[in-house]
Protein backbone atom coordinates (compact mmCIF):
# COMPACT_ATOMS: atom_id res chain seq x y z
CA UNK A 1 -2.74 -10.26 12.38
CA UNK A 2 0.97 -9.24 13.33
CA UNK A 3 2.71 -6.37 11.57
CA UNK A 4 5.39 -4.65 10.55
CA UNK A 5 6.48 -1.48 13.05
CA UNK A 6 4.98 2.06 11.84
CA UNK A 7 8.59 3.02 10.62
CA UNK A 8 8.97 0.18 8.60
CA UNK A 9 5.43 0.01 6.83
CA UNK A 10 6.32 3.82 6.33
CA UNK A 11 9.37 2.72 3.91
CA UNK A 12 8.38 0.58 2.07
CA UNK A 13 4.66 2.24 1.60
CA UNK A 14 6.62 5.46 0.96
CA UNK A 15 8.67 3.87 -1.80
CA UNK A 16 8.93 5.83 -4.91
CA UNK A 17 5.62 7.81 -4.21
CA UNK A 18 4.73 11.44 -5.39
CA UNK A 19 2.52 12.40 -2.08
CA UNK A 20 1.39 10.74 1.03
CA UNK A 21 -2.37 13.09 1.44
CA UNK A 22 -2.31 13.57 4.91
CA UNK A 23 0.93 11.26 5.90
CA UNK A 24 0.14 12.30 9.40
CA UNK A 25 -3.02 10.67 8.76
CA UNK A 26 -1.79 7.57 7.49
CA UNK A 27 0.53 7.16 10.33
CA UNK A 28 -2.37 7.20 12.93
CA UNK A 29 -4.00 4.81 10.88
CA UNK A 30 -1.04 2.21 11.14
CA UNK A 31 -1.35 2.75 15.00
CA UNK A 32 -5.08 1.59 15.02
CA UNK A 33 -4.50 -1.58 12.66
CA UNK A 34 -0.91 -2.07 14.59
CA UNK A 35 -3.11 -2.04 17.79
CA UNK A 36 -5.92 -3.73 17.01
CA UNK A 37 -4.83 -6.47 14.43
CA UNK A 38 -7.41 -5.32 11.98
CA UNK A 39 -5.87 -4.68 8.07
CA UNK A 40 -6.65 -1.21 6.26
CA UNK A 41 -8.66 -1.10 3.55
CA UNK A 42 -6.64 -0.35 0.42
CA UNK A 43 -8.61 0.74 -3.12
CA UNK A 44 -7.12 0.77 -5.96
CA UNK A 45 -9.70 1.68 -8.85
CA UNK A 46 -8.89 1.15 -12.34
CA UNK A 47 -11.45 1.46 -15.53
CA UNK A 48 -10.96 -1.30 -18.04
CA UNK A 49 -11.03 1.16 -21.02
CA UNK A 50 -8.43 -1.54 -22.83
CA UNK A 51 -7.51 -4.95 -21.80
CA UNK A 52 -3.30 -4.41 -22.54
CA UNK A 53 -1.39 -3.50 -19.69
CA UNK A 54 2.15 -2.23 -19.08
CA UNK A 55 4.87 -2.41 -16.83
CA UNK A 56 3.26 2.02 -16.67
CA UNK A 57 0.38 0.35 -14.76
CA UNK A 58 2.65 -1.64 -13.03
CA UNK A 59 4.20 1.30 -10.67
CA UNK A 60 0.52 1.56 -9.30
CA UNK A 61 -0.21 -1.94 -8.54
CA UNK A 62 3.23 -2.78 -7.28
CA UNK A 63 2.47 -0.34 -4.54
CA UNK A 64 -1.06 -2.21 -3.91
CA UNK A 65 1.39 -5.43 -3.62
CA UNK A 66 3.39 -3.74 -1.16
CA UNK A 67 0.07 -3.33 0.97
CA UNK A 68 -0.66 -6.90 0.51
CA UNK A 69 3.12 -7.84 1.51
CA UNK A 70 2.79 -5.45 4.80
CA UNK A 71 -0.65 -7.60 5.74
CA UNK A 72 -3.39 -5.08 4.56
CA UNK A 73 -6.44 -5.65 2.23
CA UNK A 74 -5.91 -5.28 -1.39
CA UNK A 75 -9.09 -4.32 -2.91
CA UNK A 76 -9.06 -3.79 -6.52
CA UNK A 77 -11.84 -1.98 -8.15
CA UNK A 78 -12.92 -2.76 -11.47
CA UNK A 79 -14.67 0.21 -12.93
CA UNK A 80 -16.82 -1.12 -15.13
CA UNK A 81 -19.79 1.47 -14.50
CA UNK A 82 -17.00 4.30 -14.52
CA UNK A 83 -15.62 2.85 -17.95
CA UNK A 84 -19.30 4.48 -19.39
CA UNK A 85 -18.20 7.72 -18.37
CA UNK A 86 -15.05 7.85 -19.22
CA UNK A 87 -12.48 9.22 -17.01
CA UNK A 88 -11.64 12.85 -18.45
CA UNK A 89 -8.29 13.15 -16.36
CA UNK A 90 -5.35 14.45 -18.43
CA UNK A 91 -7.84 14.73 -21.58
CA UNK A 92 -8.32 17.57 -23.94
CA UNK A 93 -11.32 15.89 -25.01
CA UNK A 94 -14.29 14.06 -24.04
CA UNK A 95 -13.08 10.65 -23.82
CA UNK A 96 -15.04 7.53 -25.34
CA UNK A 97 -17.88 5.92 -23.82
CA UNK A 98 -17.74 1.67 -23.55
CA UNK A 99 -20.40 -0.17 -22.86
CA UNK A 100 -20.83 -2.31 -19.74
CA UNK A 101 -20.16 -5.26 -21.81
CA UNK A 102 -17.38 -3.82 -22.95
CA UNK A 103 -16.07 -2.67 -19.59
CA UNK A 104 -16.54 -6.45 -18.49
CA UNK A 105 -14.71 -8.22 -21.24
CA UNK A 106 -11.59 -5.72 -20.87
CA UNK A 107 -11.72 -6.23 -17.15
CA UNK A 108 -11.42 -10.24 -17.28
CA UNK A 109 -8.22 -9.64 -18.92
CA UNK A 110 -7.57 -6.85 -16.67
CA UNK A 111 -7.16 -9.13 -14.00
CA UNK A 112 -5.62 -11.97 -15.57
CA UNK A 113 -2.53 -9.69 -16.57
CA UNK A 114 -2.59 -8.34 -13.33
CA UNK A 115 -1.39 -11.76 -11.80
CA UNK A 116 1.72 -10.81 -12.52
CA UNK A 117 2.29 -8.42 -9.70
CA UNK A 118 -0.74 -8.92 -7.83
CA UNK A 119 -1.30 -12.05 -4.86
CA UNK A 120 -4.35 -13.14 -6.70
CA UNK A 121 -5.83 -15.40 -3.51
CA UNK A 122 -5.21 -12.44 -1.05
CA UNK A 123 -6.97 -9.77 -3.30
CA UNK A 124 -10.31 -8.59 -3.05
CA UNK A 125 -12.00 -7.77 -6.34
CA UNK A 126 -15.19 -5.24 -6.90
CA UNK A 127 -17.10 -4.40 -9.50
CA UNK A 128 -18.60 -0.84 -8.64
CA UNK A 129 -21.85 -1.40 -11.21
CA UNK A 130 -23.09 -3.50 -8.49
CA UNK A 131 -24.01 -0.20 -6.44
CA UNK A 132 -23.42 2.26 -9.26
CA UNK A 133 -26.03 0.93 -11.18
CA UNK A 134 -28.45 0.72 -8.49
CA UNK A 135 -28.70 4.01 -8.36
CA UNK A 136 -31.59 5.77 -9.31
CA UNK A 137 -32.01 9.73 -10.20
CA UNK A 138 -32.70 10.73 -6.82
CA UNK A 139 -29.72 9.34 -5.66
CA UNK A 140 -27.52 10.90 -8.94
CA UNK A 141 -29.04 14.57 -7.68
CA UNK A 142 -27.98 13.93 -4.21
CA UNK A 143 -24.63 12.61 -5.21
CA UNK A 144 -24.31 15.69 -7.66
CA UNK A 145 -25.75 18.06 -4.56
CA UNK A 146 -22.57 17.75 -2.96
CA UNK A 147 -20.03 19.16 -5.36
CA UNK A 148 -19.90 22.71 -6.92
CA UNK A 149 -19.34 23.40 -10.44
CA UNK A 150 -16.34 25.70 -8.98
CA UNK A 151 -14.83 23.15 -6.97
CA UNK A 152 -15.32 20.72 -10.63
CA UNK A 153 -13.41 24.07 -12.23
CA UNK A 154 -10.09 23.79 -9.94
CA UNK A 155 -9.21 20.30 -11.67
CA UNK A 156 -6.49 21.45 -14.05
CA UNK A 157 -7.56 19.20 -17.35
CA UNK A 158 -11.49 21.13 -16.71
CA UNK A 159 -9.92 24.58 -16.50
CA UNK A 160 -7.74 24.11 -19.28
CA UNK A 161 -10.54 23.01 -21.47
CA UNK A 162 -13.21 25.43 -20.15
CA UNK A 163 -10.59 28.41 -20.84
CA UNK A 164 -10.07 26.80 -24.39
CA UNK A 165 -13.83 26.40 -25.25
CA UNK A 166 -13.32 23.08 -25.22
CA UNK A 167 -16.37 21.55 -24.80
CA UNK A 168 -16.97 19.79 -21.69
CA UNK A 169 -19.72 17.46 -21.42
CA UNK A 170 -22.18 17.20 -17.79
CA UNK A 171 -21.16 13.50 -17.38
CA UNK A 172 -17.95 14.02 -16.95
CA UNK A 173 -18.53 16.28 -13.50
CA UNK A 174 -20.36 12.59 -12.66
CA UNK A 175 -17.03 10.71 -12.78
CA UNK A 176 -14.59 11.72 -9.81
CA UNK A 177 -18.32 11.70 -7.62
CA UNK A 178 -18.81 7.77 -9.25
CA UNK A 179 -15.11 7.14 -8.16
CA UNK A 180 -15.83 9.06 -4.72
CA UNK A 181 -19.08 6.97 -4.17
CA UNK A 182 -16.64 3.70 -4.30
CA UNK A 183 -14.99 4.84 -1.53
CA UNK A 184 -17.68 5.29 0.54
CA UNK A 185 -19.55 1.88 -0.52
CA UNK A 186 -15.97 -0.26 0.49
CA UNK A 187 -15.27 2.51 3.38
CA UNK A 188 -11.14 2.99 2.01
CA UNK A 189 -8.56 3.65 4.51
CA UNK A 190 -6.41 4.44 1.88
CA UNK A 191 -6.70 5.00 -2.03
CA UNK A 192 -3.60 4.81 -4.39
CA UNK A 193 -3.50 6.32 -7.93
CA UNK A 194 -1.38 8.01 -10.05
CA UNK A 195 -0.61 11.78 -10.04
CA UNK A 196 -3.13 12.56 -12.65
CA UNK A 197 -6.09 11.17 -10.34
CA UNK A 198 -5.40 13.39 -7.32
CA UNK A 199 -8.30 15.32 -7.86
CA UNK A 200 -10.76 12.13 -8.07
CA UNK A 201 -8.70 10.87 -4.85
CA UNK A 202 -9.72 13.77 -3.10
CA UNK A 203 -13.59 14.06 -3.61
CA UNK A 204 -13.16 10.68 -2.82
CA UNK A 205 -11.90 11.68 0.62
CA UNK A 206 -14.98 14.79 0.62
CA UNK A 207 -17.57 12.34 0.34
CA UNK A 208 -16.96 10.43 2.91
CA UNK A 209 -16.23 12.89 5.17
CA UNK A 210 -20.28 14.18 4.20
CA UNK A 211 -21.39 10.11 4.39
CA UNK A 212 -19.83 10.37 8.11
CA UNK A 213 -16.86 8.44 7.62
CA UNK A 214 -13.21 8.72 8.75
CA UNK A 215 -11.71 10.12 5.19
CA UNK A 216 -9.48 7.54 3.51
CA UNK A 217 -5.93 8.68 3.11
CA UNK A 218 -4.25 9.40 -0.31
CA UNK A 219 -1.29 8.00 -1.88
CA UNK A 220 -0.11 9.22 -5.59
CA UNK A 221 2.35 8.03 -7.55
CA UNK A 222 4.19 9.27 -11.09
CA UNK A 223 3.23 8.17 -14.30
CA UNK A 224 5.87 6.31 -16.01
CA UNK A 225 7.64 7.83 -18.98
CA UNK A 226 7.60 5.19 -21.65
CA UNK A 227 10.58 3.72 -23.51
CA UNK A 228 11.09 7.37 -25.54
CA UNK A 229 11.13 9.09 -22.45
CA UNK A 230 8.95 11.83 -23.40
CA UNK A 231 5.55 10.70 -23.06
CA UNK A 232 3.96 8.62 -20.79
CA UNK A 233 3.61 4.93 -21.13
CA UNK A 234 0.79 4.07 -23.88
CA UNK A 235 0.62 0.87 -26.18
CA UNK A 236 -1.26 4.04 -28.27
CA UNK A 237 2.47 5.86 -28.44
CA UNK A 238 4.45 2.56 -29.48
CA UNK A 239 6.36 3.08 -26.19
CA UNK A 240 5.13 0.75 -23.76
CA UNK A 241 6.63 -2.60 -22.53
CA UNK A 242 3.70 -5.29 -21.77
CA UNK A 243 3.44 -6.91 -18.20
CA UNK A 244 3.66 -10.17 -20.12
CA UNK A 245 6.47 -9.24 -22.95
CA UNK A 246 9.06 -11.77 -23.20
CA UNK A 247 12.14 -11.22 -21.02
CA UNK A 248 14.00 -10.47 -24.10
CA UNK A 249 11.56 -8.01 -24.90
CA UNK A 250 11.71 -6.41 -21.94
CA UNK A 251 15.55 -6.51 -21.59
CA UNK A 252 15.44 -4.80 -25.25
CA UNK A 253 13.06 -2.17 -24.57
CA UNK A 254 14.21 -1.30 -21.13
CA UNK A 255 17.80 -0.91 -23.20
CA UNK A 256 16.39 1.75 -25.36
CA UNK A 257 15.45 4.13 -22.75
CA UNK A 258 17.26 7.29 -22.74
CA UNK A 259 20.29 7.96 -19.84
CA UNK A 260 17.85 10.61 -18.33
CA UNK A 261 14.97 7.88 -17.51
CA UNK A 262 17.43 5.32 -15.63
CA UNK A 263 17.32 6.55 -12.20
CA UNK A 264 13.17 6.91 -12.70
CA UNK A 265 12.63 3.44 -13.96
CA UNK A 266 15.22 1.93 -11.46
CA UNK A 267 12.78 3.63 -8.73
CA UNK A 268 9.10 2.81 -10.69
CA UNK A 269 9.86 0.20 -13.14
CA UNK A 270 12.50 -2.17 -11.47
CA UNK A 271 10.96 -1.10 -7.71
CA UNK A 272 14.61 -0.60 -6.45
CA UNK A 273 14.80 -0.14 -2.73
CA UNK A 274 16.57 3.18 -1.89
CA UNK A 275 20.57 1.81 -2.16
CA UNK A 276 20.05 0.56 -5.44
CA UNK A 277 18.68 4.11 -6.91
CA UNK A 278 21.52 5.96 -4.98
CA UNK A 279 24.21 3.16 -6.13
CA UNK A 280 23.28 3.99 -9.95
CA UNK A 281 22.75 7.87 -9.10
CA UNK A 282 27.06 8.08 -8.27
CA UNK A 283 27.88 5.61 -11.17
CA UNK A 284 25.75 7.58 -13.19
CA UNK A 285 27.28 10.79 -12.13
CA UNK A 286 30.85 9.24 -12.52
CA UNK A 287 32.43 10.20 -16.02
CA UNK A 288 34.43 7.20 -16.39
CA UNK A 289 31.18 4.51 -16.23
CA UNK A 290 29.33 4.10 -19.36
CA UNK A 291 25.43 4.58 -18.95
CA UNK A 292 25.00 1.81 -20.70
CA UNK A 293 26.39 -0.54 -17.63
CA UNK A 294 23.67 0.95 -15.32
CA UNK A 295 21.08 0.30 -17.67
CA UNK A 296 22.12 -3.18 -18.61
CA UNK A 297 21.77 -3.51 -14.81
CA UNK A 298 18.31 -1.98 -14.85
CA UNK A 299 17.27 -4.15 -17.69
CA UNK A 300 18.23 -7.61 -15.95
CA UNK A 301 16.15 -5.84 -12.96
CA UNK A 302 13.20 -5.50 -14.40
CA UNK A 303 13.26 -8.83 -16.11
CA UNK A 304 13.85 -10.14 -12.85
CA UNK A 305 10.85 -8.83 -11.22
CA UNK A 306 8.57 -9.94 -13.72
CA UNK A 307 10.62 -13.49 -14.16
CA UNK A 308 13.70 -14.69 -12.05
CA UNK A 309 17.30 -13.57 -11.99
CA UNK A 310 17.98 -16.53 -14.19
CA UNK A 311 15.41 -15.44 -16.78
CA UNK A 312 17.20 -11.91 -16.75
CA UNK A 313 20.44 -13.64 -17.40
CA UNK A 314 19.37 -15.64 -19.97
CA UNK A 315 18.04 -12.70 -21.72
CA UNK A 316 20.99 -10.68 -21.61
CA UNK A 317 22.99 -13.49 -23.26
CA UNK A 318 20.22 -13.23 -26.02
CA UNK A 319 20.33 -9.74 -26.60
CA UNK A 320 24.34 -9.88 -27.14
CA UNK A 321 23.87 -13.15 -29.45
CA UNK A 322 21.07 -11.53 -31.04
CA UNK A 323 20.85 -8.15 -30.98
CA UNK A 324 24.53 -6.78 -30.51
CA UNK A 325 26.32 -9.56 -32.41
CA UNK A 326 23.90 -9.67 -35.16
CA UNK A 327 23.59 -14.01 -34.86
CA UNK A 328 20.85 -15.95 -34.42
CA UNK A 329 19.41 -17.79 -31.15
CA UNK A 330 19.86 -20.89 -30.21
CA UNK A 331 16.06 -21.52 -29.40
CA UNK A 332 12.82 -19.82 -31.21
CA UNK A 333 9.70 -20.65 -31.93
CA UNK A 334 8.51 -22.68 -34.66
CA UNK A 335 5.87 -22.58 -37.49
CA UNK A 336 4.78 -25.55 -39.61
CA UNK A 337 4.10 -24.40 -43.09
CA UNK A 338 1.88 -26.70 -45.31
CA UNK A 339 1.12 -24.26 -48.34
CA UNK A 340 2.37 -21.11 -50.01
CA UNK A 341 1.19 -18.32 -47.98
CA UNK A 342 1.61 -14.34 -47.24
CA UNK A 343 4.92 -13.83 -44.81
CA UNK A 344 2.29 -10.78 -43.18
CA UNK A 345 0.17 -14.19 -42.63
CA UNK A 346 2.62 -16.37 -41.19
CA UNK A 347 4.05 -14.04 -38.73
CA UNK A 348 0.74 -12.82 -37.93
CA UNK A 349 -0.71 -16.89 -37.03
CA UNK A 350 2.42 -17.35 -34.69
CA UNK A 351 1.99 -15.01 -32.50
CA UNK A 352 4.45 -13.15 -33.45
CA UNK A 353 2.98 -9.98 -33.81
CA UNK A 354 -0.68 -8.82 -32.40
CA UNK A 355 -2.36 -7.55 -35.53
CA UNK A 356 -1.52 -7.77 -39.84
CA UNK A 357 -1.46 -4.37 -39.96
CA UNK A 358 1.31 -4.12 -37.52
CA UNK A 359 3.03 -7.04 -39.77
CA UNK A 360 2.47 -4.91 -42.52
CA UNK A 361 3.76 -2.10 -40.81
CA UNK A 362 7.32 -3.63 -40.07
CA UNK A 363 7.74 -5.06 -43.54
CA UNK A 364 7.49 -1.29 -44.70
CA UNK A 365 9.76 -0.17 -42.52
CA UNK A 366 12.50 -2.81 -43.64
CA UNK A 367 12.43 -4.45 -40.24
CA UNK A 368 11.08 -7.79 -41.74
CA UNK A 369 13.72 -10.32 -42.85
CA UNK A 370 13.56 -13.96 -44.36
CA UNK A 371 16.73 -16.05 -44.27
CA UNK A 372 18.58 -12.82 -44.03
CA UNK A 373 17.42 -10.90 -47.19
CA UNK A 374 15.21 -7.70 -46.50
CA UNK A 375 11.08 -8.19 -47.10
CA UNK A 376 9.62 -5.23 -48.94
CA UNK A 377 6.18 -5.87 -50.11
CA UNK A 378 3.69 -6.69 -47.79
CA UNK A 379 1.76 -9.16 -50.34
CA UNK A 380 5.32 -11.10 -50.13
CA UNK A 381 4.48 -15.06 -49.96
CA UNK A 382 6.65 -17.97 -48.17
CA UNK A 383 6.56 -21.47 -49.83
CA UNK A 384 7.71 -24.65 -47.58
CA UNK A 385 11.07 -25.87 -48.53
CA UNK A 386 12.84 -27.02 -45.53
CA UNK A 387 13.98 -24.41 -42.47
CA UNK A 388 13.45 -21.06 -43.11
CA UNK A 389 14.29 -18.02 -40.76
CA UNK A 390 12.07 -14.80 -40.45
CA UNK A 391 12.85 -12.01 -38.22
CA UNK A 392 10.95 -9.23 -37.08
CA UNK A 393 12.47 -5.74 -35.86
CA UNK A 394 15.69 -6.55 -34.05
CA UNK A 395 14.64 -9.49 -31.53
CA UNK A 396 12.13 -11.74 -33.07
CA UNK A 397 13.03 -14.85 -34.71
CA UNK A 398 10.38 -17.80 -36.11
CA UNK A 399 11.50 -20.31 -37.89
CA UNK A 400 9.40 -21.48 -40.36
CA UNK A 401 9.54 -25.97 -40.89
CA UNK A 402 7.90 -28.12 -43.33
């Protein structure tokens, strides 16, 4: 295998990270693989504790993609042993448990969705119940044997709960040692994860060094602030743009963002190389350009890593037609209505929306229209008489056909 000189692995591996854990470290191991033609080992875990995800997870396995574009091995663990615990990182509470069926059926989706970003036939995929659940008690006590309840205190979300009298529960002390133990079954080179897993990351890194290995290397990244720009990215905050949105969904949302977030999404969201974060930095800084050019620019970038530049064109026209000049598209989808039925029906059986209570949640907040004239009761019905346009919030369209 032939790759890329240190320096240049370096950028683009460097790209938009939070820390490098020890980037001398890393560098030596790029020298090795450089010399002897042999890819790292790259682990990304991630716990299928829902199957939805967002262009938020997408900052973490971009980065894994960038190891697979440099030559390395992707490995992508599904934790669907870990999902039992529940991963207590940035949690005030004991998170919920799944069960390993659970954990299985959100992980087939998991990586489905993850096709977007991910090359699929280069990627290596583990589940860690295949050793984690091997393990019997002996091996849980000598797992546990090697981590103090004071070194389990320094994580911040512990300490802040233990100071609160928050109760913490034993199994959680079992899950950055379950995550640690996948390192050292798949002997990582390097592990990637956002910010709020740096602690996991680095028993990770402990336990090998006790197992005799060479320690993997540590990469973080920053969670992504969702579309409100406050909290992070969560389908659970109503903030979140899906890895498999429609580009005009995507060009919307990524509109909405406040000025503050551009330069951050054109770094995490739209992975801009370096020029393109600086170019919008000055325009940005320059009184005379509106915001709202930079982030029209951002928009039809992050459309366009998910699609094509053509895509991202194409949605832009939309959202003026649509969105800024108040008309109606061209092309939508279409629903063939037989029968009288609830409008919170129709829009829910095309797709439209994901759930009736989120139909019914739209029509009470006035965002539901048919043929122009506001919806207000949910138990509204629709009877076939030739086309008929609904829309939902500001860029959905159906049209409803005999």
């Amino acid at each position: 295998m032939k790759f890329l000189p240190i320096d240049e692995q370096l950028a683009l591996i460097g790209r938009g990270v939070e820390e490098i854990i020890p980037e001398a470290e890393l560098s030596k191991k790029l020298e090795t693989s450089l010399e002897t033609g042999i890819p790292l080992n790259i682990k990304l875990g991630c716990d299928p504790s829902r199957a939805d995800l967002h262009i938020g997870h997408g900052v973490v396995l971009r980065k894994l993609r960038h190891f697979q574009d440099l030559g390395h091995q992707a490995i992508l663990v599904i934790g669907d042993f870990t999902a039992m615990i529940g991963d207590p990182s940035g949690r005030n509470k004991t998170r919920p448990q799944l069960t390993l069926d659970e954990a299985k059926l959100n992980a087939e989706s998991y990586v489905d969705q993850s096709k977007a970003i991910l090359d699929i036939d280069k990627l290596k995929i583990v589940y860690n119940s295949d050793w984690l659940n091997k393990m019997n008690f002996n091996d849980v006590v000598k797992l546990a044997s090697s981590m103090t309840v004071a070194r389990m205190l320094e994580r911040d979300d512990f300490t802040k709960r233990f100071q609160s009298e928050i109760p913490i529960s034993l199994h959680e002390f079992l899950y950055p040692l379950a995550q640690g133990q996948d390192s050292v079954e798949l002997k990582a080179d390097v592990e990637l994860g956002g910010t709020d897993q740096k602690f996991n990351l680095l028993v990770g890194r402990d336990l090998q060094k006790s197992n005799k290995q060479k320690p993997q290397c540590i990469i973080t990244l920053p969670l992504l602030e969702g579309t409100d720009g406050v909290e992070k990215m969560s389908k659970s905050y109503g903030n979140h743009i899906g890895l498999y949105d429609s580009p005009e969904d995507m060009y919307g949302k990524t509109l909405s963002i406040p000025d503050n977030m551009i330069v951050k999404w054109f770094t995490l969201a739209a992975d801009a190389d370096e020029s393109v974060v600086k170019s919008a930095e000055t325009r940005l800084a320059d009184s005379s350009v509106n915001p709202m050019e930079v982030k029209r620019e951002l928009a039809r970038a992050v459309v366009k890593l998910y699609y094509d530049s053509e895509t991202a064109a194409t949605a832009e026209h939309h959202f003026n037609t649509v969105v800024v000049g108040k008309g109606i598209p061209d092309e939508m989808p279409e629903f063939s209505l037989t029968e009288e039925d609830l409008i919170v029906n129709v829009i829910f059986d095309a797709g439209l929306l994901q759930s009736k209570g989120e139909v019914r949640r739209m029509i009470k907040q006035g965002a539901v229209k048919l043929d122009g004239e506001s919806v207000s009761d949910i138990q509204a019905k629709i009877s076939p008489k030739g086309d008929q346009i609904l829309k939902v919030g500001k860029r959905r369209f159906l049209k409803v056909i005999e």
